[in-house]
C-alpha atoms as a PDB file:
ATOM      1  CA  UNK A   1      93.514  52.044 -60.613  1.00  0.00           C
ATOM      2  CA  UNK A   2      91.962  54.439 -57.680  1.00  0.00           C
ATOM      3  CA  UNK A   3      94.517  54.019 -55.393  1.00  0.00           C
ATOM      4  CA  UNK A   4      98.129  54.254 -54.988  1.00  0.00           C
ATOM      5  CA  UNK A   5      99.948  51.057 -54.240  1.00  0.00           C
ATOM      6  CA  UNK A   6     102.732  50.214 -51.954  1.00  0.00           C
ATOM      7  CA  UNK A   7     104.383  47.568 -54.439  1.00  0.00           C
ATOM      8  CA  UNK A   8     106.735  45.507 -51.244  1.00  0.00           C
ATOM      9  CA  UNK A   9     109.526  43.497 -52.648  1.00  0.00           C
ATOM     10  CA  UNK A  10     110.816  40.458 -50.667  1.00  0.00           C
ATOM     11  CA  UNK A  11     113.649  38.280 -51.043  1.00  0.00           C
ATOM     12  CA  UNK A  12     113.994  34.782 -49.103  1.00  0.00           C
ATOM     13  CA  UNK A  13     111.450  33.798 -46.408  1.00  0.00           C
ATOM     14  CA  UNK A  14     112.933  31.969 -42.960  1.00  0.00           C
ATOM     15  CA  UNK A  15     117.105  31.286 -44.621  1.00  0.00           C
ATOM     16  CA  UNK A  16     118.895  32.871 -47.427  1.00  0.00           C
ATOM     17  CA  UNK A  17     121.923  33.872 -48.915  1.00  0.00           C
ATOM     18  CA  UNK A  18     122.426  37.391 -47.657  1.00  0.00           C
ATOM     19  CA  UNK A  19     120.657  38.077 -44.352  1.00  0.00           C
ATOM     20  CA  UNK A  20     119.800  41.493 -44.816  1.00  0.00           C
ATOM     21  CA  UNK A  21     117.030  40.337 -47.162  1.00  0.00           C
ATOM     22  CA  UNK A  22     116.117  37.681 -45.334  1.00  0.00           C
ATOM     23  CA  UNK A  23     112.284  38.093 -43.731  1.00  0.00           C
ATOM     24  CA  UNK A  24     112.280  35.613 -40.609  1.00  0.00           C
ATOM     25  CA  UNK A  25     108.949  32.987 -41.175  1.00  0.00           C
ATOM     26  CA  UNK A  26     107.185  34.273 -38.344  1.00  0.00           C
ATOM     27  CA  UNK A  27     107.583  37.742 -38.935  1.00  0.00           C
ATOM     28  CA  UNK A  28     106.285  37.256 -42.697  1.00  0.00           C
ATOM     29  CA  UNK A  29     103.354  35.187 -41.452  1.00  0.00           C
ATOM     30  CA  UNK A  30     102.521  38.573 -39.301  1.00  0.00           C
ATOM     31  CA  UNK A  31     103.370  41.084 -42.353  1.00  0.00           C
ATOM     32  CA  UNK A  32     100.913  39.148 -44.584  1.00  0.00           C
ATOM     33  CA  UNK A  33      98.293  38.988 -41.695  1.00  0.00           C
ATOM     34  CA  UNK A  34      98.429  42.326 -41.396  1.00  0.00           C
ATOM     35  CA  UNK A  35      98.237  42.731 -45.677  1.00  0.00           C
ATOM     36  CA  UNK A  36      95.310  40.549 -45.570  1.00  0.00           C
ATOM     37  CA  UNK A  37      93.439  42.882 -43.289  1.00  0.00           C
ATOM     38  CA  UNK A  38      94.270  45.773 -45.380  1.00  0.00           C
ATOM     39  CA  UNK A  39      92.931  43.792 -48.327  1.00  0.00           C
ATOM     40  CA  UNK A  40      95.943  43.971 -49.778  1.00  0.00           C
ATOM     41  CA  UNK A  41      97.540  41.327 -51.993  1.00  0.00           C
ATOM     42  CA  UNK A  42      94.194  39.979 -53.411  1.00  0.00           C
ATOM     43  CA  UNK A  43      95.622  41.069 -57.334  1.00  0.00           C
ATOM     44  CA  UNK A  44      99.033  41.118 -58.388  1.00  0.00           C
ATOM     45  CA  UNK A  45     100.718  43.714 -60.406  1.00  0.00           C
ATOM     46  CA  UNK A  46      99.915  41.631 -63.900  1.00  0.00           C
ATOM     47  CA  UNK A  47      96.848  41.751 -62.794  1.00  0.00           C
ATOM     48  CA  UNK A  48      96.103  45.573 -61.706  1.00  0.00           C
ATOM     49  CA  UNK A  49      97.644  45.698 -65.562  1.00  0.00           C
ATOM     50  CA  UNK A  50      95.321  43.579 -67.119  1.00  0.00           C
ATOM     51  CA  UNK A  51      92.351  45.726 -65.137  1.00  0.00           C
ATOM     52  CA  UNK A  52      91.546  44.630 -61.786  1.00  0.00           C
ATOM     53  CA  UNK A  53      91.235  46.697 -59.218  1.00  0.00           C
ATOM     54  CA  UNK A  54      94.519  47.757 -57.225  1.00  0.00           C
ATOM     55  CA  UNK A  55      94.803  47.136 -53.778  1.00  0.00           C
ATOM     56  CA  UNK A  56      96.422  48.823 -51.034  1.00  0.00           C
ATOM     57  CA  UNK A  57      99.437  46.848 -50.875  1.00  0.00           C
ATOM     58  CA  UNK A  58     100.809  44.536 -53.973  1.00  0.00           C
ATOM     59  CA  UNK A  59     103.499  42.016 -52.912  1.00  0.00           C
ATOM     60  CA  UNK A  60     106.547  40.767 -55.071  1.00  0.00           C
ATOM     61  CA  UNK A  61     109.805  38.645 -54.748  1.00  0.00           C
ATOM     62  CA  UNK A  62     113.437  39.201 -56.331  1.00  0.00           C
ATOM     63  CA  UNK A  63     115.638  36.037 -57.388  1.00  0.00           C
ATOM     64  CA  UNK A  64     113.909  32.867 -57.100  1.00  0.00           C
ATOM     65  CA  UNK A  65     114.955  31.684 -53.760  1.00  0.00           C
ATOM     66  CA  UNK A  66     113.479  27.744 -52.559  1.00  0.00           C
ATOM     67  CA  UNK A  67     111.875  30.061 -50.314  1.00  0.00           C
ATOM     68  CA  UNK A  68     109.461  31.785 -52.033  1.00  0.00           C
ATOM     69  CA  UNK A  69     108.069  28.128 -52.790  1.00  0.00           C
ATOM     70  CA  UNK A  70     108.564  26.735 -49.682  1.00  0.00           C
ATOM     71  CA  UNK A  71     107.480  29.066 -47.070  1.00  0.00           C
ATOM     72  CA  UNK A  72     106.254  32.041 -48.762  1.00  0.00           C
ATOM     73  CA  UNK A  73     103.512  30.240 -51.240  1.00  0.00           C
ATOM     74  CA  UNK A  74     102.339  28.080 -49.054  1.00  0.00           C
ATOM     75  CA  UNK A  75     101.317  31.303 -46.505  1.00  0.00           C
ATOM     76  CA  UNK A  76     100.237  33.036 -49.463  1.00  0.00           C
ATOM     77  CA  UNK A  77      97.315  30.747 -50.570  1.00  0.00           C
ATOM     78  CA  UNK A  78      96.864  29.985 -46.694  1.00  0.00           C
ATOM     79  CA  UNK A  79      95.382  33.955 -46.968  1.00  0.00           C
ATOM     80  CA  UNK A  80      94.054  33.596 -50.618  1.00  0.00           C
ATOM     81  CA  UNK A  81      97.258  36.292 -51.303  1.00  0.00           C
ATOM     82  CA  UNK A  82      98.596  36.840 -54.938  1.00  0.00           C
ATOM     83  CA  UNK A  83     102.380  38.046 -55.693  1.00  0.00           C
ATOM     84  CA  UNK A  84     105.100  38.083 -58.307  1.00  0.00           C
ATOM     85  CA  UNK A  85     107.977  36.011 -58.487  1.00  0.00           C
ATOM     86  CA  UNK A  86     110.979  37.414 -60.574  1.00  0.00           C
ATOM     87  CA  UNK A  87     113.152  34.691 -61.280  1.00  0.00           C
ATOM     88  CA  UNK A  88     116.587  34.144 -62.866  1.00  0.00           C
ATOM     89  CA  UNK A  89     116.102  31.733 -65.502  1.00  0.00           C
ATOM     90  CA  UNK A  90     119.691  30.742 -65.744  1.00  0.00           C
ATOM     91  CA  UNK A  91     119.153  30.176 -61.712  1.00  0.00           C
ATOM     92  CA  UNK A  92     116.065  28.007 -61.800  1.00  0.00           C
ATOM     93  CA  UNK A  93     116.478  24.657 -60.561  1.00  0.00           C
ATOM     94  CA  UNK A  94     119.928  25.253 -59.405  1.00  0.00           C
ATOM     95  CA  UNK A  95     120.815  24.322 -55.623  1.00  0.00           C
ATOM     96  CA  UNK A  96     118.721  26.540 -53.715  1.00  0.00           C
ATOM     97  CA  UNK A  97     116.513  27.989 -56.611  1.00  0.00           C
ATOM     98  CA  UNK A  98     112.532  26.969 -57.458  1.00  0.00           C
ATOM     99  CA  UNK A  99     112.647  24.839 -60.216  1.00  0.00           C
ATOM    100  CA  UNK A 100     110.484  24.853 -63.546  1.00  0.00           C
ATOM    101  CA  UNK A 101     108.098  22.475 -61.887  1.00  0.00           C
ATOM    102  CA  UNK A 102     107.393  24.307 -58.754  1.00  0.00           C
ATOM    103  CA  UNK A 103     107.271  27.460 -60.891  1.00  0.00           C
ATOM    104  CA  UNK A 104     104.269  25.826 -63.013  1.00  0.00           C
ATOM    105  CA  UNK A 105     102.538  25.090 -59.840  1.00  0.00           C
ATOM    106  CA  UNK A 106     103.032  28.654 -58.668  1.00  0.00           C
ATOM    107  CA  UNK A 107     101.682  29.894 -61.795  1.00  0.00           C
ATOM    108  CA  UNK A 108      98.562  27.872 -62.143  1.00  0.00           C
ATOM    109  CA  UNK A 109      97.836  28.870 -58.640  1.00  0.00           C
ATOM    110  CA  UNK A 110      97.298  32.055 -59.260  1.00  0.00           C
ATOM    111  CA  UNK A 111     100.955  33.987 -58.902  1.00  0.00           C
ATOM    112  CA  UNK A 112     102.795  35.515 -61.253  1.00  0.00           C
ATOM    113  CA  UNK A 113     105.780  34.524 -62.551  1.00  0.00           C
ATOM    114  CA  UNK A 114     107.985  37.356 -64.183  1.00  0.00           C
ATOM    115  CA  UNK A 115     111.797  38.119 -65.472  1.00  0.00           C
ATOM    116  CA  UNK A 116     114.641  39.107 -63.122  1.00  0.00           C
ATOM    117  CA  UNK A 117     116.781  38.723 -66.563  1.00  0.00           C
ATOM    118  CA  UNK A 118     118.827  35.267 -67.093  1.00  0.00           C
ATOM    119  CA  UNK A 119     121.930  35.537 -64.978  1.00  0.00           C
ATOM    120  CA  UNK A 120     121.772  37.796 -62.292  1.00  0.00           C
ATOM    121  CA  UNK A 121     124.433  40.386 -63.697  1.00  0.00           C
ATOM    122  CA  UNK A 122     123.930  43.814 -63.645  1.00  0.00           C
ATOM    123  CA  UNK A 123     122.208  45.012 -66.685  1.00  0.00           C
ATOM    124  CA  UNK A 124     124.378  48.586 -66.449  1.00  0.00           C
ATOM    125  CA  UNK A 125     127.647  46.308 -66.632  1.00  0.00           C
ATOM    126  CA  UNK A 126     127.042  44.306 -70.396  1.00  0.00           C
ATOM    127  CA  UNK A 127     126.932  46.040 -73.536  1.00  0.00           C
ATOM    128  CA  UNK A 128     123.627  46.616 -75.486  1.00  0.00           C
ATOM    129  CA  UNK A 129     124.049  43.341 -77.255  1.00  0.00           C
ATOM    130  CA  UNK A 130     124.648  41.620 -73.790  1.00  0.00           C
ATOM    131  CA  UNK A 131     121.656  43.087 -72.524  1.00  0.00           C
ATOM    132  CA  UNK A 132     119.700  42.456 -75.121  1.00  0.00           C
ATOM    133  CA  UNK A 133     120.369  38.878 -75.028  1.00  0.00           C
ATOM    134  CA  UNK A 134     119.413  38.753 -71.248  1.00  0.00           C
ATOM    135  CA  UNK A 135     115.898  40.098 -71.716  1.00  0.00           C
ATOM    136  CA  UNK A 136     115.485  37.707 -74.536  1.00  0.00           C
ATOM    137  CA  UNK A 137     116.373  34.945 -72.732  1.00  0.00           C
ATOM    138  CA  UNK A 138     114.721  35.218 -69.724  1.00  0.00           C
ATOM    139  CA  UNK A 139     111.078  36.224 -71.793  1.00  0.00           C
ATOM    140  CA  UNK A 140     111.685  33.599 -74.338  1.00  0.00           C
ATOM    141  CA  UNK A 141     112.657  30.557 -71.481  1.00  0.00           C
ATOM    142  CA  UNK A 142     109.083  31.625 -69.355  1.00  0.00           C
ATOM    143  CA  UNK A 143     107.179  30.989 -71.966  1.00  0.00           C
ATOM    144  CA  UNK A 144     108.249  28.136 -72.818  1.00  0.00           C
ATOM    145  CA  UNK A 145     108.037  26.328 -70.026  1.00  0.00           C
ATOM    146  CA  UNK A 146     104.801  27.845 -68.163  1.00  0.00           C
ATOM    147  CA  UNK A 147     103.134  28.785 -71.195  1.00  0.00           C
ATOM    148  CA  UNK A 148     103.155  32.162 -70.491  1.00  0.00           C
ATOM    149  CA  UNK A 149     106.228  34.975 -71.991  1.00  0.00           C
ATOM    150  CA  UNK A 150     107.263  37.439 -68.923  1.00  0.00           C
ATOM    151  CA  UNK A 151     105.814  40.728 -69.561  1.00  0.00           C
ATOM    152  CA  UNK A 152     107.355  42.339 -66.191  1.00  0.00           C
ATOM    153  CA  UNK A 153     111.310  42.970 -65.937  1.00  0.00           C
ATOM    154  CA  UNK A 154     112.775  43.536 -62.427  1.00  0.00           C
ATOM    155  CA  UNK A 155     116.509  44.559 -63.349  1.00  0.00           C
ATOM    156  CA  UNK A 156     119.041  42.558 -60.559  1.00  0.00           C
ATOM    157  CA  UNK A 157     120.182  45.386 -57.903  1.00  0.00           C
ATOM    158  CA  UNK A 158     117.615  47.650 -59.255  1.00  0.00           C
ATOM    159  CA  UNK A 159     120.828  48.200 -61.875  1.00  0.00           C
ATOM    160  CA  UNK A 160     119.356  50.093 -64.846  1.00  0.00           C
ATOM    161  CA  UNK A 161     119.772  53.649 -67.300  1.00  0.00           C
ATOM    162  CA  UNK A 162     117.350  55.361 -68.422  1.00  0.00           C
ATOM    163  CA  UNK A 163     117.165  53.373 -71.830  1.00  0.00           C
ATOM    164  CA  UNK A 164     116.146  50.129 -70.263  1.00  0.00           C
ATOM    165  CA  UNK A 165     112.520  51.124 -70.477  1.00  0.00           C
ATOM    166  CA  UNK A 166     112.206  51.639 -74.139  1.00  0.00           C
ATOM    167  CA  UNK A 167     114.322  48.265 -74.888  1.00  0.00           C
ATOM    168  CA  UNK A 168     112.326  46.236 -72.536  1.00  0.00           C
ATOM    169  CA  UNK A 169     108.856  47.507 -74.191  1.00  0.00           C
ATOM    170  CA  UNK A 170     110.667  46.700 -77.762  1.00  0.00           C
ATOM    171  CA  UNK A 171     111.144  43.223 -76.753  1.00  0.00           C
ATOM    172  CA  UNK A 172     107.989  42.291 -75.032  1.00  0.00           C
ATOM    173  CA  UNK A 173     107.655  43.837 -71.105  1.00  0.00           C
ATOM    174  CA  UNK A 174     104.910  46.366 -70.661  1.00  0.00           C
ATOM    175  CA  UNK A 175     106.621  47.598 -67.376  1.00  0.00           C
ATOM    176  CA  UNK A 176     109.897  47.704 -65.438  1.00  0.00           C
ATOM    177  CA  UNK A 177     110.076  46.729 -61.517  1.00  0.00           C
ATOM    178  CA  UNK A 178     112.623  49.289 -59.825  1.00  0.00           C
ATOM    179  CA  UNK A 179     114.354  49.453 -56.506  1.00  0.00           C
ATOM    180  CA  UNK A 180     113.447  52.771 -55.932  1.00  0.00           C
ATOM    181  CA  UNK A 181     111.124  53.928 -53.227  1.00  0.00           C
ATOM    182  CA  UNK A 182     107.950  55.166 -53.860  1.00  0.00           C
ATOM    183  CA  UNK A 183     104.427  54.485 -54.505  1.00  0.00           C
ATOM    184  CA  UNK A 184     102.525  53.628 -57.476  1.00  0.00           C
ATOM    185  CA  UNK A 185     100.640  56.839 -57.885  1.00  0.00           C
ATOM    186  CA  UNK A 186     100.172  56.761 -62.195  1.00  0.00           C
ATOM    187  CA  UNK A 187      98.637  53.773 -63.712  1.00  0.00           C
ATOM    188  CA  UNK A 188     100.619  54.266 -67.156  1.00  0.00           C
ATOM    189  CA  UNK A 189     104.199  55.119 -65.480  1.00  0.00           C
ATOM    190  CA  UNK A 190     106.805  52.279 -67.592  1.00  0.00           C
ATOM    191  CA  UNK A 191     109.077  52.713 -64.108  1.00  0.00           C
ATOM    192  CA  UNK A 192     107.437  51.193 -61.225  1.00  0.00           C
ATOM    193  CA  UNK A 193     109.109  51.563 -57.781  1.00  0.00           C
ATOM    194  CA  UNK A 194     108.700  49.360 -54.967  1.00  0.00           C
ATOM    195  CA  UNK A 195     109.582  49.588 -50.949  1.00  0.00           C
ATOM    196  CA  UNK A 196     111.843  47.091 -49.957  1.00  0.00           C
ATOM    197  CA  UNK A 197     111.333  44.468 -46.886  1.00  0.00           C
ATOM    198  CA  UNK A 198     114.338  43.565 -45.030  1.00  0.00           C
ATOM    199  CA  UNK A 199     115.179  41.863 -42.118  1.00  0.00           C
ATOM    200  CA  UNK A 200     114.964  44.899 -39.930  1.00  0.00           C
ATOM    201  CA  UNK A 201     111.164  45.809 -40.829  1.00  0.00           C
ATOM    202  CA  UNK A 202     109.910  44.084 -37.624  1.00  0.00           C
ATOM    203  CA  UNK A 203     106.442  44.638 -36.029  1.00  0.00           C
ATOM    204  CA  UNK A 204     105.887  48.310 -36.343  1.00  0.00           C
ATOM    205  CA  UNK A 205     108.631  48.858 -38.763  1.00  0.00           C
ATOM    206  CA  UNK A 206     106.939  47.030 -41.533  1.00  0.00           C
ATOM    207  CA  UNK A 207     103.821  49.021 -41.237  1.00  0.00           C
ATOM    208  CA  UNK A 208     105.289  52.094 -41.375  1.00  0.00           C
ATOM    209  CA  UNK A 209     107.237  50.832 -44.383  1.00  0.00           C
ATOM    210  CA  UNK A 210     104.229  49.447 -46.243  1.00  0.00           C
ATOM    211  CA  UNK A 211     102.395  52.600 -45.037  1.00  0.00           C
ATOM    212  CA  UNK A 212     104.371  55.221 -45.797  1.00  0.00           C
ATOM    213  CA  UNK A 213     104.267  58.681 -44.757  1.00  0.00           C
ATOM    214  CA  UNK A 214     105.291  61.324 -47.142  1.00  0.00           C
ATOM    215  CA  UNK A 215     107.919  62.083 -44.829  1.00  0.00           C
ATOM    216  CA  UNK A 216     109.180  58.538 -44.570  1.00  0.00           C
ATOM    217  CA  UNK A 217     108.929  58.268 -48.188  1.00  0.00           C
ATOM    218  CA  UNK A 218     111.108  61.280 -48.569  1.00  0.00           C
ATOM    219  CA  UNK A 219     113.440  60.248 -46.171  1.00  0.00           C
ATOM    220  CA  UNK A 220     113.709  56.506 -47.985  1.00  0.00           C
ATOM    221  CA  UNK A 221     114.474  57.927 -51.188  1.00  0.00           C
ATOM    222  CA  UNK A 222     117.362  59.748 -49.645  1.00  0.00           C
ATOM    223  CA  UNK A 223     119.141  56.935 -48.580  1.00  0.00           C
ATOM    224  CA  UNK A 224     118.326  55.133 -51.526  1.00  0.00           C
ATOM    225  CA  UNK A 225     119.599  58.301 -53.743  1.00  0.00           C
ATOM    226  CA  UNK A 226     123.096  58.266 -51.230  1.00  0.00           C
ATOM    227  CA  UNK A 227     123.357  54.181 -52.090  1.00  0.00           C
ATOM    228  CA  UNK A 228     122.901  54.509 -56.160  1.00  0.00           C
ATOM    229  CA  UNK A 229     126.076  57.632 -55.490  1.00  0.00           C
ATOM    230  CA  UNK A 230     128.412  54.919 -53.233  1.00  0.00           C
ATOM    231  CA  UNK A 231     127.282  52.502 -56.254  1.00  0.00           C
ATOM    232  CA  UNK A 232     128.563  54.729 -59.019  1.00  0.00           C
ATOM    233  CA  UNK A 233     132.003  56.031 -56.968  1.00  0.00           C
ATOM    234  CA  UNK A 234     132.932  52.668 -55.615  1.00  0.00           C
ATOM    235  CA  UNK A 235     131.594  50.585 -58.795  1.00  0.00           C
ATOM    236  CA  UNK A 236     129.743  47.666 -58.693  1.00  0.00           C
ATOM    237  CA  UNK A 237     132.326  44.738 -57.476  1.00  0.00           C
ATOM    238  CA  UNK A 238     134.085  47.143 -54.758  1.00  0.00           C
ATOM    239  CA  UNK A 239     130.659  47.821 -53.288  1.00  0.00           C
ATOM    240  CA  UNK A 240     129.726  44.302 -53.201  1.00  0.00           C
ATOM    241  CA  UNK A 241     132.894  43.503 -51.596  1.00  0.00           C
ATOM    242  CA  UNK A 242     132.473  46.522 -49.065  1.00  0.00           C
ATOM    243  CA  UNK A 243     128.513  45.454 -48.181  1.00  0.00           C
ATOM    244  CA  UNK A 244     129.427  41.730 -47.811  1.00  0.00           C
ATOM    245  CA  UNK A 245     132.489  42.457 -45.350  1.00  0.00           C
ATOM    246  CA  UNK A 246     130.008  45.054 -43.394  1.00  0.00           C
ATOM    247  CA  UNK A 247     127.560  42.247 -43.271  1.00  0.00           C
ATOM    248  CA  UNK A 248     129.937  39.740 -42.405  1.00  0.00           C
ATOM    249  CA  UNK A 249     129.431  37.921 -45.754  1.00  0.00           C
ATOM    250  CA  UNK A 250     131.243  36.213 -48.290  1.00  0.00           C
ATOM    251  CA  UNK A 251     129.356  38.071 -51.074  1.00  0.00           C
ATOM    252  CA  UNK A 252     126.265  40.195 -51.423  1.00  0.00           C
ATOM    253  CA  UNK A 253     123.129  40.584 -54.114  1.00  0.00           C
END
């Protein structure tokens, strides 16, 4: 790896269930326009593992919305663009969720399909056993139906303790997708962090995101640091239920 990475993570493309993560179609047709000319995207993060080369800008997606398949791939191969999908494998093929089939297609077209756990609940609120389970789960039901085990974890919320690491390399996953801001400056780190794209990263925004500064970059992981504190004091359901009345919602990620 000679460079260090942006690693973008996306949610729902064009409608989802919580706005704020929800990129409008146009607007991601321009964002991966302007990562194609960067000559970003051409590997994805499995890949840049496995030794390819690591481009400018890598491009994953949290939770397995229809989205991903139905506008998001499409645009990606359109541009010859690779990304990974972490999915909820209890989710798939529930109302408004890829399903297996569409996953397989996904997969054998190049992206990479990875663990988001099996339920979507915060791996800092089950026990060890709990959590264990979850990471078993979600591995053990990629494989068997794409052929493939997961060997990235992306913990829901970017929830996690300092132990997850060292469990999820004990069952399987070579590296852990986090919600933290940052760039992906050592090639052996087990912690990656990634830059998230919401709906407010229009036009210029998004290339300053993807781009980052070292000043923006510091100023990103202040606000995230402030979150993860309103997180901790207000615990994880009265937070939710704060966010989704702020964003005029009926619940939140």
């Amino acid at each position: 790896m000679r460079t260090a990475p942006a690693i973008l993570m996306y949610h729902a493309v064009g409608a989802g269930a919580d706005p704020y993560y929800t990129v409008a179609a146009g607007e991601f047709r321009a964002q991966l326009d302007w990562v194609a000319r960067q000559g970003g995207a051409r590997s994805s993060v499995a890949d840049v593992l496995a030794g390819a080369r690591a481009p400018v800008v890598l491009i994953t997606f949290d939770d397995g919305h229809i989205s991903n398949y139905e506008r998001a791939f499409p645009m990606l191969l359109e541009r010859g663009l690779r990304a990974e999908f972490f999915v909820n494998t209890a989710h798939v093929g529930q109302p408004g969720f890829i399903d297996w089939g569409q996953l397989r297609e996904m997969a054998e077209a190049g992206m990479s399909i990875q663990s988001h756990g099996h339920t979507h609940r915060y791996f800092t609120a089950m026990t060890s056993a709990e959590l264990r389970e979850e990471l078993v789960r979600s591995r053990a039901l990629i494989g068997e139906k794409l052929g493939t085990p997961a060997t990235l974890l992306a913990p829901p919320g970017g929830r996690m303790d300092a132990h997850l690491p060292a469990l999820a390399a004990e069952l399987g996953y070579v590296r852990v997708l986090a919600s933290q801001p940052g760039l992906w400056r050592r090639p052996d780190t087990d912690v990656l962090p990634r830059l998230a794209v919401t709906a407010a990263h229009r036009g210029e925004a998004f290339i300053r995101l993807a781009a980052p500064g070292r000043g923006r970059l510091a100023l990103a992981r202040l606000r995230y640091g402030a979150l993860a504190a309103a997180k901790r004091a207000l615990g994880d359901g009265r937070y939710e239920r704060v966010r989704a009345s702020l964003l005029g919602q009926d619940g939140g990620e």
